[in-house]
N, C-alpha and C. Protein backbone atom coordinates (compact mmCIF):
# COMPACT_ATOMS: atom_id res chain seq x y z
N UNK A 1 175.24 68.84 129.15
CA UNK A 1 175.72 70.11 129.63
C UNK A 1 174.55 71.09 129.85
N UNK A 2 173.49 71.34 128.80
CA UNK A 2 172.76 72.13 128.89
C UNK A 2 171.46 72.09 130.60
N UNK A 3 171.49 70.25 130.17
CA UNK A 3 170.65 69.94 131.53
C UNK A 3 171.44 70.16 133.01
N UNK A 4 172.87 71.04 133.18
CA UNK A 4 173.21 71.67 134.12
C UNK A 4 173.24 72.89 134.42
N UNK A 5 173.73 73.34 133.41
CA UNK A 5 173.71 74.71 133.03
C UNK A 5 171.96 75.31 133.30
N UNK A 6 171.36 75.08 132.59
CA UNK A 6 169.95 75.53 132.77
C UNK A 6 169.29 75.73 134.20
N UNK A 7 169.31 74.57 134.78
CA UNK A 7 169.07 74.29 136.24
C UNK A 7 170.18 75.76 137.53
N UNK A 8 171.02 75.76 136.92
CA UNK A 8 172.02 76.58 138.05
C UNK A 8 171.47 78.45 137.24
N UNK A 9 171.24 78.39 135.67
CA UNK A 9 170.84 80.52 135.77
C UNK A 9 169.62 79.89 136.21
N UNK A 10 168.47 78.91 135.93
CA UNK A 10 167.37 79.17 137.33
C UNK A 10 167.40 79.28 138.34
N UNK A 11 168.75 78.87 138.94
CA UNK A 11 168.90 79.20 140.73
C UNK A 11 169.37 80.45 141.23
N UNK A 12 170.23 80.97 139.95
CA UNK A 12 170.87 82.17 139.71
C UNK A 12 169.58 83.03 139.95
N UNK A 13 169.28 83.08 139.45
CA UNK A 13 167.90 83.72 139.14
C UNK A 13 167.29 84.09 140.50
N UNK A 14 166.78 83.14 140.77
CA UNK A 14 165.99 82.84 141.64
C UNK A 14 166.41 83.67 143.01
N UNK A 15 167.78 83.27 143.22
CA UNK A 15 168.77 83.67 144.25
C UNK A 15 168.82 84.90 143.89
N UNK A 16 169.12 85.88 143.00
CA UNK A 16 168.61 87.49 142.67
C UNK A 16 167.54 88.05 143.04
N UNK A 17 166.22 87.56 142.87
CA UNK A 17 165.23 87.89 143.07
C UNK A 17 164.95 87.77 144.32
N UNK A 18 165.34 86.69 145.04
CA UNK A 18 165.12 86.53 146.54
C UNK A 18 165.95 88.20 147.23
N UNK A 19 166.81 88.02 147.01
CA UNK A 19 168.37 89.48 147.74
C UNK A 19 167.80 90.74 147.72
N UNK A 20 166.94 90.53 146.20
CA UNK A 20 166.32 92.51 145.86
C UNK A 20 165.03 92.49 146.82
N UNK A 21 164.55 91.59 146.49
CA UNK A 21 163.27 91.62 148.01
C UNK A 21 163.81 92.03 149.10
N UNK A 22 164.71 91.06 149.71
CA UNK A 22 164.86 90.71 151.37
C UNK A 22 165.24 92.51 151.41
N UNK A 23 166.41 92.86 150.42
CA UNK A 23 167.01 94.42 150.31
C UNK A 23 165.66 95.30 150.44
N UNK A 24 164.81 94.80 149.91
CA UNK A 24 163.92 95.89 149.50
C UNK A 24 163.22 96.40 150.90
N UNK A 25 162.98 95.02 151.16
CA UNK A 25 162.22 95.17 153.03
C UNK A 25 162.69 95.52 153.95
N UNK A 26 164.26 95.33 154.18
CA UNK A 26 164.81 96.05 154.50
C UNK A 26 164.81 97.58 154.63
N UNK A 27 165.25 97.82 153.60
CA UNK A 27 165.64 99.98 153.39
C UNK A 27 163.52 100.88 153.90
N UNK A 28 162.37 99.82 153.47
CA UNK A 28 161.47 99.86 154.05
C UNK A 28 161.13 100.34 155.37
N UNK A 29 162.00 98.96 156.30
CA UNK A 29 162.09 99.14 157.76
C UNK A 29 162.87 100.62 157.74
N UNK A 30 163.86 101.22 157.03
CA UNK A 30 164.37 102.07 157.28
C UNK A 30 163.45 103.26 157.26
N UNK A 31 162.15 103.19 156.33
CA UNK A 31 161.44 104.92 155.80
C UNK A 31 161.12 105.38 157.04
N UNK A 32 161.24 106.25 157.43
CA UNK A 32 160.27 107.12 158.75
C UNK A 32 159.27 107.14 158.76
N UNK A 33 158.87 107.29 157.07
CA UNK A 33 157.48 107.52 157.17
C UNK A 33 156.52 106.13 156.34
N UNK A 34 157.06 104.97 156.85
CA UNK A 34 156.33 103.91 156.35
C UNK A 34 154.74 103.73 157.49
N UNK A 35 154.10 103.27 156.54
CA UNK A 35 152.81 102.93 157.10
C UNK A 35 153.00 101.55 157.96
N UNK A 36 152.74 101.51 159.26
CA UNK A 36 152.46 100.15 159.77
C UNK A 36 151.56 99.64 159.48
N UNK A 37 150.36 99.93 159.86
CA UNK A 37 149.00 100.01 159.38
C UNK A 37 148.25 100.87 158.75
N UNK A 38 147.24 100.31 157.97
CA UNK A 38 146.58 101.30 156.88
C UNK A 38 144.73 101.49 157.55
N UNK A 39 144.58 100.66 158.58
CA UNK A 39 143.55 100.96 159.41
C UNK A 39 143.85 101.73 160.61
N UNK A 40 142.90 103.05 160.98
CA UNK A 40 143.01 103.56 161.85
C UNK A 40 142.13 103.54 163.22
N UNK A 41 142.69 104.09 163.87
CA UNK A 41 142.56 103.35 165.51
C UNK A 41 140.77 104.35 165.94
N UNK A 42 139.84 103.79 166.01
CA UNK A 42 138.76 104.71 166.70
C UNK A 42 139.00 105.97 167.02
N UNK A 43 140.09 106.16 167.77
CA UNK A 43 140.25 107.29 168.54
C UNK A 43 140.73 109.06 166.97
N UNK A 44 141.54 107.70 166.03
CA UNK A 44 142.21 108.40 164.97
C UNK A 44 140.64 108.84 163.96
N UNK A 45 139.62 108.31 164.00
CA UNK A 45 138.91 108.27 163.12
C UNK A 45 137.75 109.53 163.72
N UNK A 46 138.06 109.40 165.14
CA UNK A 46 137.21 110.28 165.72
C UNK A 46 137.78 111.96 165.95
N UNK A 47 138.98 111.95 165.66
CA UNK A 47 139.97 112.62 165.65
C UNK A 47 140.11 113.44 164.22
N UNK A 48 139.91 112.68 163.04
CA UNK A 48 139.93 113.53 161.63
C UNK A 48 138.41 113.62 161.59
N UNK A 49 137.49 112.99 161.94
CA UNK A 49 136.03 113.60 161.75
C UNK A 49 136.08 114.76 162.73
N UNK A 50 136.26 115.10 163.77
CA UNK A 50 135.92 116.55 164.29
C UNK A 50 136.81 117.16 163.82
N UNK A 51 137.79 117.23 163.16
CA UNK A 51 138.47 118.16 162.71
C UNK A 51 137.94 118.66 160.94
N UNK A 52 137.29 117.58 160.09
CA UNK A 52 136.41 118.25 159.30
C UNK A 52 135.81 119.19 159.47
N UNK A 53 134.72 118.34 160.63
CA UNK A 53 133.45 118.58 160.97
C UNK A 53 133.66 120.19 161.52
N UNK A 54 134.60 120.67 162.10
CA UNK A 54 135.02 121.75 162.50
C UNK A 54 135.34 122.88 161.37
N UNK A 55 135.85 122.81 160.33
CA UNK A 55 136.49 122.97 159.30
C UNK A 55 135.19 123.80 158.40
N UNK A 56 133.87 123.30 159.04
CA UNK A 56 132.56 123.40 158.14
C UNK A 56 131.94 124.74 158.16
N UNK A 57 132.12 125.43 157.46
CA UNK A 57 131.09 126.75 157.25
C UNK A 57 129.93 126.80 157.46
N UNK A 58 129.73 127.42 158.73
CA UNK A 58 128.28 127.90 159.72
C UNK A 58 127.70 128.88 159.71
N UNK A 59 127.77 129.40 158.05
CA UNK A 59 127.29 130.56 157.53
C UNK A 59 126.22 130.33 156.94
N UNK A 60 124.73 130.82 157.21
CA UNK A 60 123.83 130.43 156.67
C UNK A 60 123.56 130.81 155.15
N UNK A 61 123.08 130.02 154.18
CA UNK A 61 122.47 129.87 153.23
C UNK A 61 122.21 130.50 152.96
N UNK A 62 121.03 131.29 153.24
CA UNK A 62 119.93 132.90 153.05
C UNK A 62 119.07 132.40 152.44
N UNK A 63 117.98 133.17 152.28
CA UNK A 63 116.70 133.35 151.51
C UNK A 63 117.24 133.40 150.13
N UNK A 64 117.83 134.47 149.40
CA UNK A 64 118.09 134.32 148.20
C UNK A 64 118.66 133.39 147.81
N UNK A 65 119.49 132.61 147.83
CA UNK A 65 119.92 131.06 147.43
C UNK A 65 119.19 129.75 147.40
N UNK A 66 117.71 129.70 148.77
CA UNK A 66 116.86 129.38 148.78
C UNK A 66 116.04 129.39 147.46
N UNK A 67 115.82 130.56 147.50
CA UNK A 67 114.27 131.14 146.50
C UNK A 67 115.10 130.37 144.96
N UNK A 68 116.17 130.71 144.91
CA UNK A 68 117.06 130.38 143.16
C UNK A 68 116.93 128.97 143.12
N UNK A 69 116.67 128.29 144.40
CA UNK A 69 117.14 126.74 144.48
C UNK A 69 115.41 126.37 144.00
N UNK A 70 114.91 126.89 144.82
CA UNK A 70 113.25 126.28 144.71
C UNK A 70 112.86 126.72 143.46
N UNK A 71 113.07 127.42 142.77
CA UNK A 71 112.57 127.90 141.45
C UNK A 71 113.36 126.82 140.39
N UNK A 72 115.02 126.42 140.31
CA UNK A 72 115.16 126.14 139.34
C UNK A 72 114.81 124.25 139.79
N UNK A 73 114.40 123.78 140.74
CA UNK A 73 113.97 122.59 141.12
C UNK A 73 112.20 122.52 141.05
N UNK A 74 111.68 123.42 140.89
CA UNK A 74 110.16 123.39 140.16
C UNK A 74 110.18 123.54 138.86
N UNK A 75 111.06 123.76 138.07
CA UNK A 75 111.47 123.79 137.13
C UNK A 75 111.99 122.20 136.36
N UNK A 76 112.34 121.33 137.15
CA UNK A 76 112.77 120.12 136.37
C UNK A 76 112.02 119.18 136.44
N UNK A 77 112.39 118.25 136.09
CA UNK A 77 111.16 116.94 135.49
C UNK A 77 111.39 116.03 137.01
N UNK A 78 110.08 115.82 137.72
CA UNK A 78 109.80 114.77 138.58
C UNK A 78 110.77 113.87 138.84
N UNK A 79 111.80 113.81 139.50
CA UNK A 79 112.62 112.67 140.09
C UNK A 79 113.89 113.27 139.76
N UNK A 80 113.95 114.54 139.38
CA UNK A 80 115.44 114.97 139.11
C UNK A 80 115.84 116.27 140.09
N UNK A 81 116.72 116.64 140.35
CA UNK A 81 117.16 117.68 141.10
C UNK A 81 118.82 117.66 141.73
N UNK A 82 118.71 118.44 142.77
CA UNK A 82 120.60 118.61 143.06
C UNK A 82 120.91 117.18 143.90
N UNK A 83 122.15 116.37 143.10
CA UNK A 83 122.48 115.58 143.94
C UNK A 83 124.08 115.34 143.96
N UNK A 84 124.47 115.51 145.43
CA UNK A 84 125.75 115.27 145.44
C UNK A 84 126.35 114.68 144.94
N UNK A 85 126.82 113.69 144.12
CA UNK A 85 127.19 112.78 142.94
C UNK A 85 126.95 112.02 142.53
N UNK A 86 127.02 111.94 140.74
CA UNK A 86 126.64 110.90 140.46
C UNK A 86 127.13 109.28 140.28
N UNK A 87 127.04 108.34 140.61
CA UNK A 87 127.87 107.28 141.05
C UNK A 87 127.19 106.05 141.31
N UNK A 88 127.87 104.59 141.45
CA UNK A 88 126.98 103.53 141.82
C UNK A 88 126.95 103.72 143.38
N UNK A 89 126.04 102.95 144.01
CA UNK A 89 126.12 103.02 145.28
C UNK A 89 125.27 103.91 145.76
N UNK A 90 126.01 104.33 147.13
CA UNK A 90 124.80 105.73 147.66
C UNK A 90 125.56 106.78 147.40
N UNK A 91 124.78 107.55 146.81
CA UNK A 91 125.42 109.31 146.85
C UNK A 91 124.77 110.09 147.46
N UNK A 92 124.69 110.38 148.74
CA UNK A 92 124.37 110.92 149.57
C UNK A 92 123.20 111.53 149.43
N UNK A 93 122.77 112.73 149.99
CA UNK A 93 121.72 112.99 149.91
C UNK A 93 121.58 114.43 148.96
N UNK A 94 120.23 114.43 148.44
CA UNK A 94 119.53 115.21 147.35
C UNK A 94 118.56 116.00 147.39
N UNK A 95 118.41 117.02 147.09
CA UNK A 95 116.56 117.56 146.89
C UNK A 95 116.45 117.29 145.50
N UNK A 96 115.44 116.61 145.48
CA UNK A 96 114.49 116.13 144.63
C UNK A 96 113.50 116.94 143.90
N UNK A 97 113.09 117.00 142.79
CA UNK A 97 111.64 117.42 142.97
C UNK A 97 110.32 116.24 142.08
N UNK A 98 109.29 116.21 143.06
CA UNK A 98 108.32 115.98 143.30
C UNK A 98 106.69 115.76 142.30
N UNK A 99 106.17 115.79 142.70
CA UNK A 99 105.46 115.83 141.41
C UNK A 99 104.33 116.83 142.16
N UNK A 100 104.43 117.11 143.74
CA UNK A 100 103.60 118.06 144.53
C UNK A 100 104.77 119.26 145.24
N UNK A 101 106.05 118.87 144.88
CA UNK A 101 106.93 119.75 145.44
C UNK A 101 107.90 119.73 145.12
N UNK A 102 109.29 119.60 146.78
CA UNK A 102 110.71 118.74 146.57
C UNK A 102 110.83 118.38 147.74
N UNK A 103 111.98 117.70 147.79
CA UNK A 103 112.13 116.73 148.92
C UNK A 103 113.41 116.51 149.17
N UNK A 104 113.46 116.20 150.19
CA UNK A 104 114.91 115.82 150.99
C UNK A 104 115.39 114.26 151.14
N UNK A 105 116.10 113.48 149.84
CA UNK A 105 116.07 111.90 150.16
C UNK A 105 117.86 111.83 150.07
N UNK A 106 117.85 110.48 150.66
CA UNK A 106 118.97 109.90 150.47
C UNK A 106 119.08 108.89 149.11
N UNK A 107 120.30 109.64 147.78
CA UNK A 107 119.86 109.00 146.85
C UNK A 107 121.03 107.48 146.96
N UNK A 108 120.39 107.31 145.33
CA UNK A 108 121.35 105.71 145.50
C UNK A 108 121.38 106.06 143.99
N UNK A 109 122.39 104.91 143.36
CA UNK A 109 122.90 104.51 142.71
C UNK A 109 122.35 105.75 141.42
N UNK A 110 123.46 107.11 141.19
CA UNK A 110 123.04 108.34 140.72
C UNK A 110 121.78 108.87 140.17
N UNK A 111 120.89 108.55 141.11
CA UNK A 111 119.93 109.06 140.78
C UNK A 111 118.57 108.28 140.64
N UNK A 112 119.03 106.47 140.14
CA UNK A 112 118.25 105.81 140.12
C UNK A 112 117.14 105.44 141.25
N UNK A 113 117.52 105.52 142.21
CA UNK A 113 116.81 105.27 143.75
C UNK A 113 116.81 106.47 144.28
N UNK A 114 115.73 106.60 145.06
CA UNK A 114 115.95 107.11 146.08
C UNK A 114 115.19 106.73 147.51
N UNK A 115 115.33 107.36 148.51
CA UNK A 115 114.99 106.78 150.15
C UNK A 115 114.01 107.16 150.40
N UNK A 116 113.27 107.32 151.50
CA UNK A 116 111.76 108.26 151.74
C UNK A 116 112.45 109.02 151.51
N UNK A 117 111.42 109.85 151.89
CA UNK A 117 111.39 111.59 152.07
C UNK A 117 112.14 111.59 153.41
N UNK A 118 113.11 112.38 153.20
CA UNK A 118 113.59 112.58 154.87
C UNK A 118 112.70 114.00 155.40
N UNK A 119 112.44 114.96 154.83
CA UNK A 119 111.98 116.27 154.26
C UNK A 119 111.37 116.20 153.19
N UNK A 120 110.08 117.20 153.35
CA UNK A 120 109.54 117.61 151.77
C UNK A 120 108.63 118.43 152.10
N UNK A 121 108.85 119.59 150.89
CA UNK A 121 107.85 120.86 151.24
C UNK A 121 107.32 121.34 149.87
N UNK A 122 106.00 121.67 150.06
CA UNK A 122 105.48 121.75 149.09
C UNK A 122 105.01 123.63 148.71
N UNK A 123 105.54 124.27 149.84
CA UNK A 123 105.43 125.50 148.95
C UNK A 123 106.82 126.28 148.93
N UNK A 124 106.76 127.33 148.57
CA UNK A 124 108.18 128.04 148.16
C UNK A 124 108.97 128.64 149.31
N UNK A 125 107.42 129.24 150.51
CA UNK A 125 107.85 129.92 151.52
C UNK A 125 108.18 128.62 152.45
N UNK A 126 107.73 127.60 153.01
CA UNK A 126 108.33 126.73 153.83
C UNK A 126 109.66 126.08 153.19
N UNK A 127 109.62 125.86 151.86
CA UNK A 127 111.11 125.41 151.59
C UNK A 127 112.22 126.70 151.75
N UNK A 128 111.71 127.78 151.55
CA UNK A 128 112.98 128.86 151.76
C UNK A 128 113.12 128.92 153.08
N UNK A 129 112.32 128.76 153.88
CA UNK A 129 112.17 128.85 155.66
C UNK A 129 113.07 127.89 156.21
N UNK A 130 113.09 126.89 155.56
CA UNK A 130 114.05 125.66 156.66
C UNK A 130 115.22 125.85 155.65
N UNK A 131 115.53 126.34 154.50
CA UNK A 131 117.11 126.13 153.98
C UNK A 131 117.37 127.34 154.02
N UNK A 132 116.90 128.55 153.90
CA UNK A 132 117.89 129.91 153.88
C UNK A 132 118.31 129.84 155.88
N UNK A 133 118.24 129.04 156.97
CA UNK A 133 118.85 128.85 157.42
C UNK A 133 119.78 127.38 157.83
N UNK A 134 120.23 127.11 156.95
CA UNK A 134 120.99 126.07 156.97
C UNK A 134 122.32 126.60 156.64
N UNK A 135 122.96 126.06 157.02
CA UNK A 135 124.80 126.16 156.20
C UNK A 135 125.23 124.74 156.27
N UNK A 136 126.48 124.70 155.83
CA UNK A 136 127.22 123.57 155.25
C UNK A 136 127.65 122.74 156.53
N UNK A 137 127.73 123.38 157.67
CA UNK A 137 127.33 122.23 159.01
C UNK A 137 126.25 121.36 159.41
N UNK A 138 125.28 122.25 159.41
CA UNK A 138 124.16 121.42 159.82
C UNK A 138 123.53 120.47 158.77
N UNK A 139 123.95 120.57 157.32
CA UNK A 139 123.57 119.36 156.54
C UNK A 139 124.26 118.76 156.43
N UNK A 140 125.67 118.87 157.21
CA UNK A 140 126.09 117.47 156.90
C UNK A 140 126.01 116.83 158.38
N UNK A 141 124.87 116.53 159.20
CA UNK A 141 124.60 116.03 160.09
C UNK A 141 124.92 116.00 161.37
N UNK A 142 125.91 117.35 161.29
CA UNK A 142 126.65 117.30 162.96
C UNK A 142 125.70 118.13 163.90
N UNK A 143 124.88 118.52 163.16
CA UNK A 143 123.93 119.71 164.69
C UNK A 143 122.84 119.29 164.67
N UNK A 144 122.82 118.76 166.21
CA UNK A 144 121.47 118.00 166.67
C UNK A 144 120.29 119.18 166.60
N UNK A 145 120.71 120.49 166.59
CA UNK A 145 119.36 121.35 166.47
C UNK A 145 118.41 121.39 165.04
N UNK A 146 119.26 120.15 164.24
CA UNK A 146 118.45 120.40 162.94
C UNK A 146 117.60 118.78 162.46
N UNK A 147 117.22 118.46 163.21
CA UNK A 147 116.27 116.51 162.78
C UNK A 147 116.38 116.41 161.37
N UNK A 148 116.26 117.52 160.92
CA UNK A 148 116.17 116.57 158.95
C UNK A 148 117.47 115.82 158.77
N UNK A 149 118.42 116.71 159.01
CA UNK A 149 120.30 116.58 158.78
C UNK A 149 120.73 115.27 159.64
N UNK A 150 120.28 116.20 160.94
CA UNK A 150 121.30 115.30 161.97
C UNK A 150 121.11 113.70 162.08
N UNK A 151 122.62 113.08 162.52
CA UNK A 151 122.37 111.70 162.90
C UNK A 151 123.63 111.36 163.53
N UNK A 152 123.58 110.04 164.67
CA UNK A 152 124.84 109.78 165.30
C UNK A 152 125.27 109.43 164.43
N UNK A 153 125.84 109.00 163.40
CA UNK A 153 126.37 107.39 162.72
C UNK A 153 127.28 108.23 161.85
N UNK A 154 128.36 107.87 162.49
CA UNK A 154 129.72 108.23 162.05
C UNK A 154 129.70 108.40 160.61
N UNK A 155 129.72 106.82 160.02
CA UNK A 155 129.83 107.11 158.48
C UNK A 155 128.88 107.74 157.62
N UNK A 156 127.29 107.86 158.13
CA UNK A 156 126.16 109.41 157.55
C UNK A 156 126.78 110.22 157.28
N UNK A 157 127.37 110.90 158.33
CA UNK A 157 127.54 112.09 158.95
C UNK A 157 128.50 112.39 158.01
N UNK A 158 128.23 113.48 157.65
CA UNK A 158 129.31 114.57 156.72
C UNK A 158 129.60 113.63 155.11
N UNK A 159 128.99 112.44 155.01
CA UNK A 159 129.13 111.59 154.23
C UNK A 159 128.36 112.10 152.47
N UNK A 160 129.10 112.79 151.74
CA UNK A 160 128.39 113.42 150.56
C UNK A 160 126.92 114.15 150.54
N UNK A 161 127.38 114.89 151.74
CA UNK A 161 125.99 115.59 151.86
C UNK A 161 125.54 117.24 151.42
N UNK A 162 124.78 117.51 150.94
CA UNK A 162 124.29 119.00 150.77
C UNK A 162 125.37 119.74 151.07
N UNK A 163 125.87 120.89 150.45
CA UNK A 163 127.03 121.85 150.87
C UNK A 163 126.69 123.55 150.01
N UNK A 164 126.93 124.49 150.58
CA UNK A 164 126.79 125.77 149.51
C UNK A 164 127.64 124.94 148.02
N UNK A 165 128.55 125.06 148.14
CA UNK A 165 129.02 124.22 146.49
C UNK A 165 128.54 123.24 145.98
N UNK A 166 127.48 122.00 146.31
CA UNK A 166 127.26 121.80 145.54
C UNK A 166 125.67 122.40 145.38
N UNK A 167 125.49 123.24 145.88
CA UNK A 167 124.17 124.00 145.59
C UNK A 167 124.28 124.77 144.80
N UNK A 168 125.49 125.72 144.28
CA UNK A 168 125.96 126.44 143.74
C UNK A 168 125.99 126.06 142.56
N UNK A 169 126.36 125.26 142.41
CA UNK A 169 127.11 124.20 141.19
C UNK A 169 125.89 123.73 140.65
N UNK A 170 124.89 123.18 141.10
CA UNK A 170 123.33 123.02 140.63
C UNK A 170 123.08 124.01 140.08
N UNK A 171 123.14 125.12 140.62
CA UNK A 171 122.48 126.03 139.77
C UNK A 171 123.05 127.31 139.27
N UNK A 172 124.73 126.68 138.64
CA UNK A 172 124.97 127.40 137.69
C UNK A 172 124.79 126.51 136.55
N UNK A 173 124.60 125.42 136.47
CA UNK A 173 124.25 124.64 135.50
C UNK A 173 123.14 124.97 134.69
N UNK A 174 123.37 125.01 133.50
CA UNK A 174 122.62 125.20 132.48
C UNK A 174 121.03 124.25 131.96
């Protein structure tokens, strides 16, 4: 008896689990707002990047935010300075400081690496000169009038880069 019984609640079973699926995929097809796809189309990708990229405060920096930045980055120990996050991988880009200045690299894996020098200035007045006019557009790579920042390549671009906040945030830090 048992060797029948057993065999038919496994089919039982089985036959339940199949119904709540097929149901499930079903009421699915029904959401409005189901995802077809979770990759987006070039046109979609080019479409939420200028609308960031637009979004970006083109208010310059100034001299005084400059001068606070270069002082508390001559201030820290050789290979440390503001970097957009810390993390494995690449975290975008950083000023550094130097052991003759600071510098502009693309870091890696928080802090451990970093890239050339994309930028690097070694006195107070040329580093306040090229960042008290910068704003939070042109470092994140969309304005060709700036070579340190700028670059075509979609995923660079605007990709954890320099911003008044996290400059800010550097140096309210203790």
């Amino acid at each position: 008896m048992a060797a029948t019984v057993i065999p038919l609640i496994a089919l039982a079973v089985i036959v339940f689990v199949l119904w709540i699926a097929i149901r499930a995929n079903i009421e699915a097809r029904k959401n409005p707002y189901r995802v077809e796809s979770a990759t987006r189309t070039e046109a979609e990708r080019r479409r939420i990047a200028e609308s960031l990229r637009d979004a970006l405060s083109r208010k310059p920096l100034g001299a005084a935010l400059a001068e606070r930045l270069w002082h508390k980055l001559t201030n820290e120990m050789p290979g440390n300075g503001v970097i957009y996050d810390h993390h494995r991988d690449f975290c975008g880009q950083g000023l550094i400081r130097t052991e003759d200045g600071v510098m502009l690299a693309d870091v890696q894996d928080g802090g451990a690496y970093f890239g050339p020098p994309i930028a690097a200035w070694k006195t107070e007045e040329d580093f306040v000169a090229f960042l008290a006019r910068q704003s939070d557009f042109s470092m994140s790579g969309w304005d060709a009038g700036e070579p340190a920042f700028f670059t075509e390549d979609d995923w660079y671009r605007n990709n954890q880069r320099l911003t008044r906040a996290v400059l800010e945030r550097y140096l309210a830090r203790l």
